[in-house]
Protein backbone atom coordinates (compact mmCIF):
# COMPACT_ATOMS: atom_id res chain seq x y z
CA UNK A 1 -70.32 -35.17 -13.66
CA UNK A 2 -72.16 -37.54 -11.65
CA UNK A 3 -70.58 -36.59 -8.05
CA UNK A 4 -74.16 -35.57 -6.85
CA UNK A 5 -75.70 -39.73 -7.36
CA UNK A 6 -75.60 -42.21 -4.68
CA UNK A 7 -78.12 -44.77 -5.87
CA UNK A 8 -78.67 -45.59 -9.43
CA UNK A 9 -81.30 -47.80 -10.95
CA UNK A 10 -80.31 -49.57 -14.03
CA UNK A 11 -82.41 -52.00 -16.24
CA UNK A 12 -80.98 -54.62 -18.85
CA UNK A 13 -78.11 -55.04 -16.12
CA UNK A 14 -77.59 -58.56 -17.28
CA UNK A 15 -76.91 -57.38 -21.17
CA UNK A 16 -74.16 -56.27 -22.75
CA UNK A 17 -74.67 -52.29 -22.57
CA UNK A 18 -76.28 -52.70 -18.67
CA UNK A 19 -72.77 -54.95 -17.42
CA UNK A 20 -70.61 -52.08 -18.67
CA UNK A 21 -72.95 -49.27 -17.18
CA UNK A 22 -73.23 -51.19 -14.20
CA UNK A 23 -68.94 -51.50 -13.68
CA UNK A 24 -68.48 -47.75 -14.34
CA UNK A 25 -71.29 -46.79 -11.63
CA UNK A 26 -69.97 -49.56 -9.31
CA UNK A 27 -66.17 -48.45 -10.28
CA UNK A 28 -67.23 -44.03 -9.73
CA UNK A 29 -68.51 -45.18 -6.39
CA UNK A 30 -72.50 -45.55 -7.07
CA UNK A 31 -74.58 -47.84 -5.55
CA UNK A 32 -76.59 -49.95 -8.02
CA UNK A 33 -80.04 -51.10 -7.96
CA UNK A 34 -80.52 -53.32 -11.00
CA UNK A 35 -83.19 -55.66 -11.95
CA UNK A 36 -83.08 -59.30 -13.08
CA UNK A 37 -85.17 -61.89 -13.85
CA UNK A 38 -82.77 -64.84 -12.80
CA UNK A 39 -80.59 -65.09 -9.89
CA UNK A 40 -77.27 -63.14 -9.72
CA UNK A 41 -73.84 -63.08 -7.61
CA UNK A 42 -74.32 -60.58 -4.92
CA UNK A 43 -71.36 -58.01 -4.76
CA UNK A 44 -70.60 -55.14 -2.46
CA UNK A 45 -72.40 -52.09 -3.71
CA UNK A 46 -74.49 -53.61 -6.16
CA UNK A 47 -78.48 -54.64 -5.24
CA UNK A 48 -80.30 -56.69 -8.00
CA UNK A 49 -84.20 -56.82 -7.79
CA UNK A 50 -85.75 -59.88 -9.21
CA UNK A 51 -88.29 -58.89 -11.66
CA UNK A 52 -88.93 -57.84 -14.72
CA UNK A 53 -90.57 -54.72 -17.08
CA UNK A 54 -93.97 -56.43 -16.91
CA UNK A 55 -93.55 -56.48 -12.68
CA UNK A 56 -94.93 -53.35 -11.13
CA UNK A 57 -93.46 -54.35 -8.01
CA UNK A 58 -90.48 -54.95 -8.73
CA UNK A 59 -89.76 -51.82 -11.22
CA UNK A 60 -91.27 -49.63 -7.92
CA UNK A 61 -88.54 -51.32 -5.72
CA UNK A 62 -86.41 -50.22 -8.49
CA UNK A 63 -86.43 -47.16 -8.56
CA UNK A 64 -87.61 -46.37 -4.80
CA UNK A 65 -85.27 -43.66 -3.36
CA UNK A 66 -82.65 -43.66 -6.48
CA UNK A 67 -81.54 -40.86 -7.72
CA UNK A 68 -81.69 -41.40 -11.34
CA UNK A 69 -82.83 -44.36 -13.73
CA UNK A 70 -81.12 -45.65 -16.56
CA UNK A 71 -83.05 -47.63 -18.76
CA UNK A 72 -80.89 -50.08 -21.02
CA UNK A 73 -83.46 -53.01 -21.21
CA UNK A 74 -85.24 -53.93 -24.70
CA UNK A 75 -85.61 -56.28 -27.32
CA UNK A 76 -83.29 -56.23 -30.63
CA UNK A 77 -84.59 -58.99 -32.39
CA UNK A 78 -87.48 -61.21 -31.82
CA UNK A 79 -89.26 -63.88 -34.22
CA UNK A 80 -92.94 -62.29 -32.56
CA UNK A 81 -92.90 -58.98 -33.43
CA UNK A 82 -95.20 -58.35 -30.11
CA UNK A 83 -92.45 -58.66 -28.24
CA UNK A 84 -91.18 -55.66 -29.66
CA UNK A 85 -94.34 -53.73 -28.84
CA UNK A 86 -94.30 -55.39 -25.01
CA UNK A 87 -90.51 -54.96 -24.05
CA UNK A 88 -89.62 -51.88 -26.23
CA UNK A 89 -93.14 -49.74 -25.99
CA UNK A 90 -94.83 -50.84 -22.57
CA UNK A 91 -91.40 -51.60 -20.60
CA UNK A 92 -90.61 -47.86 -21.13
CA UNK A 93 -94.08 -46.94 -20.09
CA UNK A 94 -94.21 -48.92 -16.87
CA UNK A 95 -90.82 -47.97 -15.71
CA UNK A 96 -91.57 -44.19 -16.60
CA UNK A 97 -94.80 -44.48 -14.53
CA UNK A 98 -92.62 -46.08 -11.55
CA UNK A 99 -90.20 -43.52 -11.72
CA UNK A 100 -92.93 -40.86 -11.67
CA UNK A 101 -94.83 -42.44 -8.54
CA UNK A 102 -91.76 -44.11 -6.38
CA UNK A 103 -88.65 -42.59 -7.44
CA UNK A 104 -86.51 -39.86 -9.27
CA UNK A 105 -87.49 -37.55 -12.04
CA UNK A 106 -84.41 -38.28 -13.83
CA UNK A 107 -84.27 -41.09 -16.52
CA UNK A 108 -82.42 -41.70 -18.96
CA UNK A 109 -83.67 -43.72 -22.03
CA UNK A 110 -81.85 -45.81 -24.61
CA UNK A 111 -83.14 -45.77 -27.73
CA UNK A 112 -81.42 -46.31 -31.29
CA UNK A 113 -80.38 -45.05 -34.36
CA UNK A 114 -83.62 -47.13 -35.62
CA UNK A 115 -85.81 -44.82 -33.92
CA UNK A 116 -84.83 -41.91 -36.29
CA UNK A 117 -86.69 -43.97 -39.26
CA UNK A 118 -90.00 -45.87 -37.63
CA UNK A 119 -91.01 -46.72 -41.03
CA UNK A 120 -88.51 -49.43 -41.80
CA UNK A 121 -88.85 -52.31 -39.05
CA UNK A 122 -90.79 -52.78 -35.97
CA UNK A 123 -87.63 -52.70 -33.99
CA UNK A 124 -87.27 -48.93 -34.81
CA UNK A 125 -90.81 -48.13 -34.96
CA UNK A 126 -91.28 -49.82 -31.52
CA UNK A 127 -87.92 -47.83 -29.89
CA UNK A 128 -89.76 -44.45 -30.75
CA UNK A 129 -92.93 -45.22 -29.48
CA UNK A 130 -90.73 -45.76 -26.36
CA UNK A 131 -89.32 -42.25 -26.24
CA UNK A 132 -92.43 -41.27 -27.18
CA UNK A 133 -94.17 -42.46 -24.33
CA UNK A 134 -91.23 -41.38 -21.46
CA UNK A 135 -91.55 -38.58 -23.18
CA UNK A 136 -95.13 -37.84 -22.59
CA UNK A 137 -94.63 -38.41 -18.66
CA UNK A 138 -93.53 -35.26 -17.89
CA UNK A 139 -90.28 -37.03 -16.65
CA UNK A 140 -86.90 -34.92 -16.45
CA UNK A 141 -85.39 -37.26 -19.69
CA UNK A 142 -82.56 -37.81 -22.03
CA UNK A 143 -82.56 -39.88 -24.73
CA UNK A 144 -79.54 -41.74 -26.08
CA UNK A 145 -79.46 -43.15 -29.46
CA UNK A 146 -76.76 -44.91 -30.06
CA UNK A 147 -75.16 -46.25 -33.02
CA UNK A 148 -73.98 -50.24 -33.58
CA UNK A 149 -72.39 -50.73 -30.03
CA UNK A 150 -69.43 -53.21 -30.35
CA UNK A 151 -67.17 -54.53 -27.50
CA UNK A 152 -66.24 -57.33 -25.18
CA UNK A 153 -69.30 -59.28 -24.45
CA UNK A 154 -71.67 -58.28 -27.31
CA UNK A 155 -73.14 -61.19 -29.30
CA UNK A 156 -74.72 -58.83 -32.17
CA UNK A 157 -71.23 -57.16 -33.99
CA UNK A 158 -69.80 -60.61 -32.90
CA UNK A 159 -71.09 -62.04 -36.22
CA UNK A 160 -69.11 -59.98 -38.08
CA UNK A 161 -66.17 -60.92 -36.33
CA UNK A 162 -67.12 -64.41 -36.70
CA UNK A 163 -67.18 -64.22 -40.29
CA UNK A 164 -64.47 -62.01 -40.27
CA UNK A 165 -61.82 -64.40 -39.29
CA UNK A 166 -63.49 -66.82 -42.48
CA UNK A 167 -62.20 -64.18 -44.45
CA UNK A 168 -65.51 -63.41 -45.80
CA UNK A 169 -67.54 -61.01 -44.60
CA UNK A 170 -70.55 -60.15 -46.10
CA UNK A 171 -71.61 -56.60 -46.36
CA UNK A 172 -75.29 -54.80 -46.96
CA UNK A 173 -75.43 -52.59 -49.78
CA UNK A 174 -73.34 -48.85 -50.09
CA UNK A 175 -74.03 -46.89 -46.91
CA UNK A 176 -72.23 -45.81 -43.84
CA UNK A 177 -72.57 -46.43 -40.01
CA UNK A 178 -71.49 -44.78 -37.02
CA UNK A 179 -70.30 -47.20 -33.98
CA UNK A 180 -69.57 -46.95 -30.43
CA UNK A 181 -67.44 -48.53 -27.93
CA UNK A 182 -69.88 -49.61 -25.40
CA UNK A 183 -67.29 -48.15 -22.62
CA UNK A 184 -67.62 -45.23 -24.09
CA UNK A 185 -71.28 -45.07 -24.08
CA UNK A 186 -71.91 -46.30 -20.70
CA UNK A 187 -69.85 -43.38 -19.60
CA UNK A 188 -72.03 -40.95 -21.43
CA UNK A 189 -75.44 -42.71 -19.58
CA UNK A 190 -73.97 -42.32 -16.63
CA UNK A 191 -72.78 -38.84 -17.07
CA UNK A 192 -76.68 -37.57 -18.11
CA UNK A 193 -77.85 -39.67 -15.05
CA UNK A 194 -76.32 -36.57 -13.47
CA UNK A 195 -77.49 -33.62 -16.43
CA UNK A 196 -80.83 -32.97 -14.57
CA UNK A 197 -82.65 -30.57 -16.84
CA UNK A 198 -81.47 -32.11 -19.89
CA UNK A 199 -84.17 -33.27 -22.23
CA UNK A 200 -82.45 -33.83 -25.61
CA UNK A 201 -82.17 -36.49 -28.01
CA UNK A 202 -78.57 -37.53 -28.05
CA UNK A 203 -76.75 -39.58 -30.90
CA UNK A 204 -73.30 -40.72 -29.93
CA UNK A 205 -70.48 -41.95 -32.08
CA UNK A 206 -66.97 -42.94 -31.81
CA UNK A 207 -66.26 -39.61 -33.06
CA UNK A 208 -65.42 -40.25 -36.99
CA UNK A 209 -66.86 -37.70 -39.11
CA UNK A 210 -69.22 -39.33 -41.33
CA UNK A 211 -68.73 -42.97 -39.87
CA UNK A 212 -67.66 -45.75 -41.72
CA UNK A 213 -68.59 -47.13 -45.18
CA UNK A 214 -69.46 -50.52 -45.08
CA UNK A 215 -66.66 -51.76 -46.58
CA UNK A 216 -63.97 -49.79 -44.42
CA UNK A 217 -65.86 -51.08 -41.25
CA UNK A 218 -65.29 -54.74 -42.75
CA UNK A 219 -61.50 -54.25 -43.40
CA UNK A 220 -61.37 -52.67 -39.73
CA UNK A 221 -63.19 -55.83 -38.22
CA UNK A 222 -61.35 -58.18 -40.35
CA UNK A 223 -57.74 -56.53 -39.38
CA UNK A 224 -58.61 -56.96 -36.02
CA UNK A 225 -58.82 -60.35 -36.00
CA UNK A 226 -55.48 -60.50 -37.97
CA UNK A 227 -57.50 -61.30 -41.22
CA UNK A 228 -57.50 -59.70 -44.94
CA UNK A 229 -61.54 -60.70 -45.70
CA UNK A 230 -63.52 -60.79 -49.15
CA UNK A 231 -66.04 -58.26 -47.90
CA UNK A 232 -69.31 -58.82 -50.87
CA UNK A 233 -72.21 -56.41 -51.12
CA UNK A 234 -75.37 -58.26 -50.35
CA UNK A 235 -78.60 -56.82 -52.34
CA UNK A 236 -81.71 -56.21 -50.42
CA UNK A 237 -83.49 -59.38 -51.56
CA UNK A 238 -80.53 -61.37 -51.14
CA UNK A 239 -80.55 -60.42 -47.22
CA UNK A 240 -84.29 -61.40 -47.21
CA UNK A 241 -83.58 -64.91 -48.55
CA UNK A 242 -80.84 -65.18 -46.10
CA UNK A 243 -82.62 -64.45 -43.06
CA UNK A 244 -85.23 -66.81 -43.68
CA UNK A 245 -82.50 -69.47 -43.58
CA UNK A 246 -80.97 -68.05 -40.40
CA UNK A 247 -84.26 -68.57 -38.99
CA UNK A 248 -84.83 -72.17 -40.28
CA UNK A 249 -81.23 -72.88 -38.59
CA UNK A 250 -81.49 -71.02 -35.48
CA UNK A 251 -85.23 -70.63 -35.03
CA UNK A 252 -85.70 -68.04 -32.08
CA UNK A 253 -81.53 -67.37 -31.99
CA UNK A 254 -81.14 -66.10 -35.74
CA UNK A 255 -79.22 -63.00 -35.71
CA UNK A 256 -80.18 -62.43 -39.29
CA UNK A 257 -84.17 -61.12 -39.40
CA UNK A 258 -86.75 -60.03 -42.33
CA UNK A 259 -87.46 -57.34 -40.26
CA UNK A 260 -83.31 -56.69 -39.25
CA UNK A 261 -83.04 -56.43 -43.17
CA UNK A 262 -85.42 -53.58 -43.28
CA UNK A 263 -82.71 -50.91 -41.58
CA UNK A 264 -79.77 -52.76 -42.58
CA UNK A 265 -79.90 -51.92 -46.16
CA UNK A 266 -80.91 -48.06 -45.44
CA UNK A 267 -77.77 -45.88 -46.46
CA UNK A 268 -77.30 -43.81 -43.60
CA UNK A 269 -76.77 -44.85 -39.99
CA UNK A 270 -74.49 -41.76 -39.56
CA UNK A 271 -74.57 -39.95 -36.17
CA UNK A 272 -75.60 -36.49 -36.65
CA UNK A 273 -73.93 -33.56 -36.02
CA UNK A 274 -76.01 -31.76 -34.35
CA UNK A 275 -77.57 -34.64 -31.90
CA UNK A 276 -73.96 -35.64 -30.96
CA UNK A 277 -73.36 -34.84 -27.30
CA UNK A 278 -71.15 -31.35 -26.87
CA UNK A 279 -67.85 -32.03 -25.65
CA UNK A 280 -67.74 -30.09 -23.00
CA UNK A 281 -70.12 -33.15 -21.82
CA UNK A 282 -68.83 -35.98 -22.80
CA UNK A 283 -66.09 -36.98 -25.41
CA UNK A 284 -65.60 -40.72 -26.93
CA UNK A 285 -62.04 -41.80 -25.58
CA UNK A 286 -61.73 -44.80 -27.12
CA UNK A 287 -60.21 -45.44 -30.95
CA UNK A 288 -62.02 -47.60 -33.12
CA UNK A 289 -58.88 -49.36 -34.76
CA UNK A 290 -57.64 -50.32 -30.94
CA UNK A 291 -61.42 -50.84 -29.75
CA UNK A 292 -61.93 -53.22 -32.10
CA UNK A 293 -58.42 -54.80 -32.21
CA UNK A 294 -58.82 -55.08 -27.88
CA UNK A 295 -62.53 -56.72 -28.48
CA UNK A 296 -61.14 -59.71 -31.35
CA UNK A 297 -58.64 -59.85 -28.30
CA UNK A 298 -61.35 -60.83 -25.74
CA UNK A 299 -63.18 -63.10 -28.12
CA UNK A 300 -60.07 -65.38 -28.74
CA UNK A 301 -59.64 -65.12 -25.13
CA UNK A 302 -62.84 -66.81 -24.00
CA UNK A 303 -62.99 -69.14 -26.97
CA UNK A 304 -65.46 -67.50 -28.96
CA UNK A 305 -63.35 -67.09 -32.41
């Protein structure tokens, strides 16, 4: 699968998706070049380069003599949208144009499920100009768009955990989801670091045919955390009026954005069929019910519930 990489530069090392991609390449044998923009434990077979998307330098050290790049790195939710536009749209652009003049020809992007509808936040609309612009570099590419990503160490499904074990657990509107153990899709990055001449869009799921309804991924969260929740259906406007109060209590750290609230109450975050990954590639191995029951486990664990 990947038994032809030695050296593998990874971005957004330091987040939730990059740790996990970053274990399995150290764990398969890989050395890791990974950037950073604070200082880091050093560990045997892992390299972190102190920089940052808007360092040329530091994204050419990077990706000098890897053999593939895996770009993880973005923004999910910002209070000034141009930070969207400056991590999401020329982050991918810089490290494309680094790749294409110091290192590999293989990268592989991750996008999002947002992506496939630009028109209904800046966070989406920013993650395709992304692929559109690694896209345009001529650069051997895939591009994974993953679903909600859920697992130990994520601080975005958290929330509904959170609430979960209040036994309420407010839900958007009728629709459905896909989600995705992020084990599960940091083996599939790794696994099209090594697919050179694949240049599809990918959308990976946990492998539920037509994901979860709202309320069934609310029960799942909430019986996971050993809780039977009142799971309401939050109108559109209602979500508006309640992330402008996330914002007046958080500020910068509110979870809960206007424009968040713009894909959240869109009916269909399904993975499609015929963008999942074939499975003679790559196969989700881990089961929802357990993934999510092992992550409430974790949570407890370090205090966090």
């Amino acid at each position: 699968m990947v038994a032809d990489l030695s050296v593998l530069a990874i971005t957004g090392g330091t987040g939730f998706v990059g740790r996990a991609t970053i274990e399995r390449a150290l764990a398969a044998g890989h050395t890791v070049r990974a950037l950073t923009r604070r200082p880091q434990s050093e560990r045997e077979g892992l390299e972190w380069i102190a920089g940052d998307l808007s360092d040329d330098t530091s994204l050419e050290r990077l990706v000098a003599d890897s053999d593939a790049v895996i770009h993880v790195a973005g923004v999910v939710s910002a209070s000034d949208p141009a930070l969207f536009e400056a991590a999401n749209v020329r982050g991918a652009y810089s490290l494309a144009r680094a790749a294409e003049q110091a290192g590999p020809e293989r990268l592989v992007l991750v996008s999002s499920l947002a992506a496939r509808e630009p028109d209904l936040s800046l966070y989406g609309r920013s993650k395709k100009r992304g692929e559109d612009v690694v896209r345009a570099s001529g650069l051997d590419c895939s591009i994974v768009r993953p679903p909600a990503v859920y697992g130990p160490h994520d601080t975005e499904m958290f929330e509904l955990f959170r609430a979960a074990k209040k036994r309420v657990l407010p839900m958007p509107p009728q629709g459905r989801t896909s989600v995705i153990h992020v084990d599960d899709l940091a083996s599939l990055l790794l696994t099209l670091a090594g697919q050179r001449g694949d240049d599809r869009i990918y959308e990976p799921d946990d492998g539920r045919a037509q994901g979860w309804e709202h309320g069934e991924l609310a029960r799942a969260i909430a019986a996971a955390v050993g809780r039977k929740a009142f799971v309401p259906r939050v109108p559109g406007r209602l979500l508006s009026l309640a992330a402008r109060g996330d914002r007046m209590l958080r500020g910068d750290k509110a979870k809960l954005t206007p424009d968040r609230v713009g894909y959240m109450v869109h009916p269909d975050w399904v993975a499609r069929p015929d963008r999942r990954p074939p499975p003679e590639l790559w196969e989700p191995q881990i089961d929802t019910h357990e993934g999510l029951a092992a992550t409430a486990r974790w949570y407890e664990t370090e205090g966090w519930l």
